[in-house]
Protein backbone atom coordinates (compact mmCIF):
# COMPACT_ATOMS: atom_id res chain seq x y z
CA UNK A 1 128.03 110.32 104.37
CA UNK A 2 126.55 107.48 103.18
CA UNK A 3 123.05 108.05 105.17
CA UNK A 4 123.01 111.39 103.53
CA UNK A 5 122.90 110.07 99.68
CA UNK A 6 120.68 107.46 99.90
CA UNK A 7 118.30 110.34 102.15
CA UNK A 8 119.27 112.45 99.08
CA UNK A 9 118.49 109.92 96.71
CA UNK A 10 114.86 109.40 98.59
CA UNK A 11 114.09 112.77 98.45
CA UNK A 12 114.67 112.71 94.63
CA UNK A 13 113.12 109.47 93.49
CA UNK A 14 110.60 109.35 95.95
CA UNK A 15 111.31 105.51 97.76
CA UNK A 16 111.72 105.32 101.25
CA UNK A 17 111.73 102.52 103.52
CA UNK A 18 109.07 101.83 106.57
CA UNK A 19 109.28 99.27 108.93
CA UNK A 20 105.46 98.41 110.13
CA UNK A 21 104.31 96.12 112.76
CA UNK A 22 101.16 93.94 112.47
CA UNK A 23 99.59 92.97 115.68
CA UNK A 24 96.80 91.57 116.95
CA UNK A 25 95.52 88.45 118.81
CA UNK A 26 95.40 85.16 117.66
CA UNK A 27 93.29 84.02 114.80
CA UNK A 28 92.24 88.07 113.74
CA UNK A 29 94.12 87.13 110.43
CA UNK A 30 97.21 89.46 110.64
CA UNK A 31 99.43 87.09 108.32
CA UNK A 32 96.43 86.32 105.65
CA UNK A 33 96.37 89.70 105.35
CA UNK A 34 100.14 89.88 104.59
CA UNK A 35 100.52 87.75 102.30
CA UNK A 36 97.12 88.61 100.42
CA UNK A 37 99.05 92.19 100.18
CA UNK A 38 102.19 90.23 99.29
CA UNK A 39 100.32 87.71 96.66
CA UNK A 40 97.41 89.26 95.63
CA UNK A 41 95.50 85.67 96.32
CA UNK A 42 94.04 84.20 99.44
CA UNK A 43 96.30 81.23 101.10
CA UNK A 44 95.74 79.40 103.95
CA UNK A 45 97.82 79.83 106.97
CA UNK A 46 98.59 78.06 109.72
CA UNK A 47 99.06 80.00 113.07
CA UNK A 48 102.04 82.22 113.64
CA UNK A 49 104.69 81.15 115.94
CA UNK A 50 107.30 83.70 115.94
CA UNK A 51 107.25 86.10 113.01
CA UNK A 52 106.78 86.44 109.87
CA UNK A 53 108.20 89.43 107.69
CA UNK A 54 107.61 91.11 104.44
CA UNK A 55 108.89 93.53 102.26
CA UNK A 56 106.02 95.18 100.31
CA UNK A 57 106.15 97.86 97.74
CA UNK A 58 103.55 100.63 97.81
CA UNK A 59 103.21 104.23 96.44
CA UNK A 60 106.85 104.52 96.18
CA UNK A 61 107.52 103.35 99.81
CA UNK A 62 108.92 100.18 100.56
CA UNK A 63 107.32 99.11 103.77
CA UNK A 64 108.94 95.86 105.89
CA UNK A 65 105.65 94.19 107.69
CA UNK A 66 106.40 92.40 111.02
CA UNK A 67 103.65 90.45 111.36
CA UNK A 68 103.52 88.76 115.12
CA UNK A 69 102.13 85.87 116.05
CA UNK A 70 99.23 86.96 118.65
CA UNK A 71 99.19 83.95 121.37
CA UNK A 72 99.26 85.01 124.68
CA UNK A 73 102.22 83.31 125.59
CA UNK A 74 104.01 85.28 122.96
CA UNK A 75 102.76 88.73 123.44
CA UNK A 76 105.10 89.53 125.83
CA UNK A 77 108.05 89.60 123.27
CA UNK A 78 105.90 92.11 120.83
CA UNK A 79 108.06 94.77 122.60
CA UNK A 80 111.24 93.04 121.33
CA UNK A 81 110.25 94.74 117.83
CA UNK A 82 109.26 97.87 118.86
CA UNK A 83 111.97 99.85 117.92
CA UNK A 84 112.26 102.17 114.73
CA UNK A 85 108.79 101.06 113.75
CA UNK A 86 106.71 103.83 111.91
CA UNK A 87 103.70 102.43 112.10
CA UNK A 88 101.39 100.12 113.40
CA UNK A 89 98.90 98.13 111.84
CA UNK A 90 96.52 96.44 114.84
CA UNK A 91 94.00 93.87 113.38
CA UNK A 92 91.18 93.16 114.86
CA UNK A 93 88.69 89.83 114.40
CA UNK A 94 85.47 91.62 114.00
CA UNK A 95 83.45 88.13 114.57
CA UNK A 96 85.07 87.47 118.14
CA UNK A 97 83.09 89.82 120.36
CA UNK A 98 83.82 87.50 123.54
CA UNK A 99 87.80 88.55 122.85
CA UNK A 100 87.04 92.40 122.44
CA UNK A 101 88.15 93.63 125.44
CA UNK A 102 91.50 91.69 125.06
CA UNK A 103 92.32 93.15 121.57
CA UNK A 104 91.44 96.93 123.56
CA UNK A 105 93.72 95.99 126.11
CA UNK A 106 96.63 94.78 124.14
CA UNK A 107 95.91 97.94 121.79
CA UNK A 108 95.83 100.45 124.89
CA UNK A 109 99.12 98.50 126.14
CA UNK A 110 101.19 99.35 122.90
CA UNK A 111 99.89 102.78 122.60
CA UNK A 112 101.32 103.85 126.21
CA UNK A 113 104.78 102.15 124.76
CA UNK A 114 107.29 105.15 124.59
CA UNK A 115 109.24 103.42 121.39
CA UNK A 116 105.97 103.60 119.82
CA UNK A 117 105.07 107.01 120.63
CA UNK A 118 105.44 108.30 117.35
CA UNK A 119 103.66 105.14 115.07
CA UNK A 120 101.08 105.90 113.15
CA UNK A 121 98.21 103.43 113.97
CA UNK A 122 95.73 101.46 111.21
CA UNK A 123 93.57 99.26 112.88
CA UNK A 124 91.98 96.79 110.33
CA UNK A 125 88.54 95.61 111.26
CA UNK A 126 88.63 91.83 109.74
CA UNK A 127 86.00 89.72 108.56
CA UNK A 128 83.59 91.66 107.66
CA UNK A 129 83.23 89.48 104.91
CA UNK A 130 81.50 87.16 108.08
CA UNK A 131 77.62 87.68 108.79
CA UNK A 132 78.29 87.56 112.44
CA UNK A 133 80.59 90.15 111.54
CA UNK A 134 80.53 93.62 113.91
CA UNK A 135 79.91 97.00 112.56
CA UNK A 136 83.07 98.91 111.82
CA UNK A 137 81.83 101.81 113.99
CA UNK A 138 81.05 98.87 116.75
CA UNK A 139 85.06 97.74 116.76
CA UNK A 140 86.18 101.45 116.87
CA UNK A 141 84.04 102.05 120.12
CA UNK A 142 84.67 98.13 121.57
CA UNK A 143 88.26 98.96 121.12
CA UNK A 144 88.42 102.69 122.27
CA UNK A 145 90.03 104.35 119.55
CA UNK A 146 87.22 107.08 119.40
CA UNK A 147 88.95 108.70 122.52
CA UNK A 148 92.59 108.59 120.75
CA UNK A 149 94.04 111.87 121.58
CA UNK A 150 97.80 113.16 120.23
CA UNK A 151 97.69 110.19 117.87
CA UNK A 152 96.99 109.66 114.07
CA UNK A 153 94.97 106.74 113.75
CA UNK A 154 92.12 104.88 111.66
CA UNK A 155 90.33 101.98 111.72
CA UNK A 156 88.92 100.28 108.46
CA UNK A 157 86.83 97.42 107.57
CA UNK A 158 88.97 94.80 105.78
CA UNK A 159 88.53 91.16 104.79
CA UNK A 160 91.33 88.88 104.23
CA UNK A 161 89.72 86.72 102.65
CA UNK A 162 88.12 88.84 99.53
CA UNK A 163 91.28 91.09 100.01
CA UNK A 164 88.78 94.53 100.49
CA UNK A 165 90.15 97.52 102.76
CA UNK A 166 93.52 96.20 102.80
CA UNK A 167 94.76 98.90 99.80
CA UNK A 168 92.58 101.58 101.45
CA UNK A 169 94.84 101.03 104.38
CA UNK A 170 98.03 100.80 102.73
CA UNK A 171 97.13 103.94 100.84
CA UNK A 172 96.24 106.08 104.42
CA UNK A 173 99.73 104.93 105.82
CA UNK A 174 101.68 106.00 102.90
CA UNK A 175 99.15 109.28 102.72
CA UNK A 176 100.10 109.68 106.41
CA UNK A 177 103.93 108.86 106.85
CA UNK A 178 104.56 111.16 103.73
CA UNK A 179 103.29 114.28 105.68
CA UNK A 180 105.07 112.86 109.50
């Protein structure tokens, strides 16, 4: 009964809850990025052992971001948080072309997960603040997404550092788990 009035209550006011994962290898900037969204200010961070997690308010949805740490010796337990997540938000270090093909294989990996089957994905292209920094249109094909099928995704240039794309992709998640 309980589940049904606070549904009720969502459906009137507009709120709902999201839980969102953040993934991505080491060092691509997945917690700067939360806590910029959190803070509004850059900080510096230190590297991610475990989790870190977030409760961010956004066009009426309140959205808990899991943000992994991205070490290889811890992406094994990124499944361990799958569950009940309605979204995904995979962030990419656009500078680190030698570690492409990992970030496309972890990426491919979690989108063949069943528990995921139905997250939305938002794959943020960071740094392109950086010079060395690759084309937006360069990650999506380095990373496959291009050939997504039965799967709403998008990939957008971000930079944690000056805080751009990060509302842009806030804004298609909420666009896009209103209308799931």
């Amino acid at each position: 009964m309980g589940g049904v009035f606070s549904s009720l209550l969502a459906s009137l006011f507009g709120s709902r809850e999201v839980r969102i994962l953040m993934l991505g290898l080491d060092n691509a900037g997945k917690t700067s990025i939360l806590y910029r969204l959190k803070d509004g200010a850059h900080i510096k961070t230190v590297p991610t052992i475990g989790f870190n997690v977030e409760t961010l308010e956004f066009n009426n949805i309140s959205m808990q971001v899991w943000d992994l740490g991205g070490q290889a010796s811890i992406r094994p337990y990124w499944r361990s948080y799958y569950q009940r997540q309605e979204a995904v938000i995979f962030v990419v270090d656009s500078t680190d072309r030698d570690r492409m093909s990992i970030a496309q294989s972890e990426l491919a990996s979690l989108l063949e997960e069943e528990e995921l089957e139905d997250a939305i994905v938002c794959i943020f292209a960071n740094k392109q603040d950086a010079p060395e920094a690759m084309e937006v249109a360069d990650v999506a094909e380095a990373m496959g997404v291009n050939r997504l099928q039965d799967r709403t995704w998008t990939i957008i240039g971000t930079s944690a550092l000056k805080g751009t794309g990060l509302e842009e992709g806030l804004s298609w998640i909420s666009n896009n788990l209103k209308s799931t």
